[in-house]
N, C-alpha and C. Protein backbone atom coordinates (compact mmCIF):
# COMPACT_ATOMS: atom_id res chain seq x y z
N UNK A 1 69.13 91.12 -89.67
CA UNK A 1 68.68 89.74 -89.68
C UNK A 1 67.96 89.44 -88.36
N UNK A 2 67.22 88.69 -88.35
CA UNK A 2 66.13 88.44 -86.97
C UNK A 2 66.75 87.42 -86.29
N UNK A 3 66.80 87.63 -85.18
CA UNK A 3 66.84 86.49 -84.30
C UNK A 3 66.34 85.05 -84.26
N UNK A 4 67.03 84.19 -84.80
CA UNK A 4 66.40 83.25 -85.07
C UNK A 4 66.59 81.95 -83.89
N UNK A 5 65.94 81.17 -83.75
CA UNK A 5 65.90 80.32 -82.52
C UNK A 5 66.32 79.18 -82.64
N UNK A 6 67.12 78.43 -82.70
CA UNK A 6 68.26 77.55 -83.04
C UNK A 6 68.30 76.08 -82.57
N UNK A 7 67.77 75.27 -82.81
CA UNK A 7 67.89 73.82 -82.05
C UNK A 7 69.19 73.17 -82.61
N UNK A 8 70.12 72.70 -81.96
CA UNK A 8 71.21 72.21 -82.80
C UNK A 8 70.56 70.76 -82.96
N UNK A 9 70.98 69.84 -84.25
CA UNK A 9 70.78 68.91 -84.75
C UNK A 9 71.97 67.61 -83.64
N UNK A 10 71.37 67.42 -82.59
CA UNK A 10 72.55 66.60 -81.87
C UNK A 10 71.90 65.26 -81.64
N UNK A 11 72.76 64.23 -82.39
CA UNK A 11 72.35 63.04 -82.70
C UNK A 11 71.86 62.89 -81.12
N UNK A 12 70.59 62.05 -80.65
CA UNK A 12 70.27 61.58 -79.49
C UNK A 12 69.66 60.16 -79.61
N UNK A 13 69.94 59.13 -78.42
CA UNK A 13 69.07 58.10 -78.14
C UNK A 13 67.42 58.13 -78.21
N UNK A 14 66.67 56.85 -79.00
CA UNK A 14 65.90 56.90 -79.10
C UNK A 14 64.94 55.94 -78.08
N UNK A 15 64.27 56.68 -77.49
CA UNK A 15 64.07 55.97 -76.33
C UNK A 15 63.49 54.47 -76.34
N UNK A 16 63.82 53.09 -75.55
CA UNK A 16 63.46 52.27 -76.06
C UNK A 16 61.20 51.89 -75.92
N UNK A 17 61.31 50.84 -76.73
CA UNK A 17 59.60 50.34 -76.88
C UNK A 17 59.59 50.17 -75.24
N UNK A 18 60.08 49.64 -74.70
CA UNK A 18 59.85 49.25 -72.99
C UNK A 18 59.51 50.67 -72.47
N UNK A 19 60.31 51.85 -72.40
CA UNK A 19 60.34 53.04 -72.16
C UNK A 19 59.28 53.69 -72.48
N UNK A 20 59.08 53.62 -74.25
CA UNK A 20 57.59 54.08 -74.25
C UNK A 20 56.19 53.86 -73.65
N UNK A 21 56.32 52.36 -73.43
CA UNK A 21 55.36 51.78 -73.23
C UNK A 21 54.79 52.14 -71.40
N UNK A 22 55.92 52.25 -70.58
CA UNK A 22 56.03 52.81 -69.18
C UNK A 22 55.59 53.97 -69.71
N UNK A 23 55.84 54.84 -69.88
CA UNK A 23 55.46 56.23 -70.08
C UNK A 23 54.32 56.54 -70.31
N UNK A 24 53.38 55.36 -71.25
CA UNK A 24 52.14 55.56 -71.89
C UNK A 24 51.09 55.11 -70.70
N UNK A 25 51.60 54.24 -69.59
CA UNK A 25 50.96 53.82 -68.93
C UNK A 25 51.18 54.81 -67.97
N UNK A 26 51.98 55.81 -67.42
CA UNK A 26 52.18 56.26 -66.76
C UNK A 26 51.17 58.07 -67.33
N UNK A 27 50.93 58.04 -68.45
CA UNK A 27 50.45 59.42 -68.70
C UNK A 27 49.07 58.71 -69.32
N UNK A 28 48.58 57.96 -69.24
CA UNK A 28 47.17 57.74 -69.85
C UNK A 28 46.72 56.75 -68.05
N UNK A 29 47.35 56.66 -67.02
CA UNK A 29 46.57 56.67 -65.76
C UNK A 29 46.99 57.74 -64.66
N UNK A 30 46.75 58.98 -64.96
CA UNK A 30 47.28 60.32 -64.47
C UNK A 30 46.62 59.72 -62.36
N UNK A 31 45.89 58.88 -62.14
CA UNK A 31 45.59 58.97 -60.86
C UNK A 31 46.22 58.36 -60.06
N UNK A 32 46.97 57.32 -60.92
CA UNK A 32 48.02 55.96 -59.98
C UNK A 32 49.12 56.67 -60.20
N UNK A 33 49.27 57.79 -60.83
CA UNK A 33 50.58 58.53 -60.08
C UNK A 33 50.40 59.81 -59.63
N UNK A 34 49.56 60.08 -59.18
CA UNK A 34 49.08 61.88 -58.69
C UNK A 34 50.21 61.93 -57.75
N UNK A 35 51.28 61.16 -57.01
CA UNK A 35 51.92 61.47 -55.87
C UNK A 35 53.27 61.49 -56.41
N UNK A 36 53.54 61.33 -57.55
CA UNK A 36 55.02 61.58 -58.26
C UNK A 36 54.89 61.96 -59.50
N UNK A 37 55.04 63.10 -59.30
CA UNK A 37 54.82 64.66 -60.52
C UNK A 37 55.94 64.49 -61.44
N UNK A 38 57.15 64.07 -61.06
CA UNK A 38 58.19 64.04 -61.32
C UNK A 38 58.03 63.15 -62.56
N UNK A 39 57.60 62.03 -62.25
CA UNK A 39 57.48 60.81 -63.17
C UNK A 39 57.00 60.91 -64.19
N UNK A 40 55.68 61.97 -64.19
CA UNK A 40 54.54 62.02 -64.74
C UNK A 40 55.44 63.14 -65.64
N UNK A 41 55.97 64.28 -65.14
CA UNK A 41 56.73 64.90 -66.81
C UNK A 41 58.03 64.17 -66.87
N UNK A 42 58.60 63.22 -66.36
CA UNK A 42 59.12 62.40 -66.83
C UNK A 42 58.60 61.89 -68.51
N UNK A 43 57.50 61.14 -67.96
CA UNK A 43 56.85 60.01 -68.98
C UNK A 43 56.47 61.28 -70.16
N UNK A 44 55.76 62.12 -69.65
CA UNK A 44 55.60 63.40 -70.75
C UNK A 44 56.53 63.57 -71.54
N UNK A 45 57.85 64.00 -71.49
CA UNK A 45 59.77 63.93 -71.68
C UNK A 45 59.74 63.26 -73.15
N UNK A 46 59.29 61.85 -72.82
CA UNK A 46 59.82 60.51 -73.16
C UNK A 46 59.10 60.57 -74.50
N UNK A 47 57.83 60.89 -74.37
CA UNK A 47 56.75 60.54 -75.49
C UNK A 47 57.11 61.43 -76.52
N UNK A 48 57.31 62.69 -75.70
CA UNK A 48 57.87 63.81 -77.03
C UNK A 48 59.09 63.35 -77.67
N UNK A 49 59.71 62.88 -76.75
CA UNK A 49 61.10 62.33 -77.57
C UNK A 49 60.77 61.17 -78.55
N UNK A 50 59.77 60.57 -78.00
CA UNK A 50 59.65 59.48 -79.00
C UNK A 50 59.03 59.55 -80.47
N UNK A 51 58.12 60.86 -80.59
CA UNK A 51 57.62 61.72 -81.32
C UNK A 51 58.40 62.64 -82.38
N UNK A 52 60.13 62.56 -81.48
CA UNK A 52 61.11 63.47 -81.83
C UNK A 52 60.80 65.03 -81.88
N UNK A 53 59.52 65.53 -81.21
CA UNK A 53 59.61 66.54 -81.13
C UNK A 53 60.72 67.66 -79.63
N UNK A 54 60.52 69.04 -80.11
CA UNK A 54 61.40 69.16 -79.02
C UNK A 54 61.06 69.61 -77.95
N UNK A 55 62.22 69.49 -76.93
CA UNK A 55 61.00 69.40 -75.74
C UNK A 55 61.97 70.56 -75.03
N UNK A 56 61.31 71.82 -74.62
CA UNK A 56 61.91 73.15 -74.16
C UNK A 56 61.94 72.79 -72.75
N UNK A 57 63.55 72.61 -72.49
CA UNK A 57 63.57 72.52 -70.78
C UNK A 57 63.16 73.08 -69.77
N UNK A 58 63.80 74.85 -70.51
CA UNK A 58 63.16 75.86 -69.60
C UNK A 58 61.49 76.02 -69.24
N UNK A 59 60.79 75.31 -70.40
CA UNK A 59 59.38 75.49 -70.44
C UNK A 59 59.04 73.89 -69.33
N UNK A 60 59.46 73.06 -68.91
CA UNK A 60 59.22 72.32 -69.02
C UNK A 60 59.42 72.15 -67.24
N UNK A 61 60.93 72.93 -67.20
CA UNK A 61 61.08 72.91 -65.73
C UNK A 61 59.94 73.82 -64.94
N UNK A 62 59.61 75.17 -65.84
CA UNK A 62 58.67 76.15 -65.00
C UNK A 62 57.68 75.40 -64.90
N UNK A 63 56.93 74.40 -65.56
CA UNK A 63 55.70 73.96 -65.82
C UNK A 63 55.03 73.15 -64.09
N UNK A 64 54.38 74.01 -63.71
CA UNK A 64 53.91 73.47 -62.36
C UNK A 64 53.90 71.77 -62.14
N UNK A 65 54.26 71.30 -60.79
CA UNK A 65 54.26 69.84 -60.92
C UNK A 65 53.26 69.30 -61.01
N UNK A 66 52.07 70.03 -60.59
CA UNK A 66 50.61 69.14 -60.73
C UNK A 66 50.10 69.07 -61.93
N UNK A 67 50.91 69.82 -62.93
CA UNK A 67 50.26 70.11 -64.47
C UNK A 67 50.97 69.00 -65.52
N UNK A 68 52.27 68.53 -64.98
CA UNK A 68 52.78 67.49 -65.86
C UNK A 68 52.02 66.48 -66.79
């Protein structure tokens, strides 16, 4: 049998409209935050979640900070 790659189904919070809405402003003006990378895959985080897609930590932590 193949290795198969496993997301467990774990009920999570859905992030609120306020939340999204920070996030959207925060990743559609990438220049008013060039100095907090952090924020910026923060807000990245958020949108996927809000999307419900999943969001690979390990991929997410390697992901250079200027690339968020």
């Amino acid at each position: 049998m193949k290795d198969v790659l496993f997301h467990p189904l774990i009920p999570t919070a859905r992030p609120t409209p306020r939340l999204i809405a920070d996030a959207r402003q925060v990743v559609a003006n990438p220049e008013l935050y060039a100095d907090r990378p952090l924020l910026r895959r923060l807000a990245w985080a958020a949108l996927m979640a809000e999307r419900r897609r999943v969001v690979d930590q390990n991929c997410l932590a390697a992901m250079p900070l200027d690339r968020a």
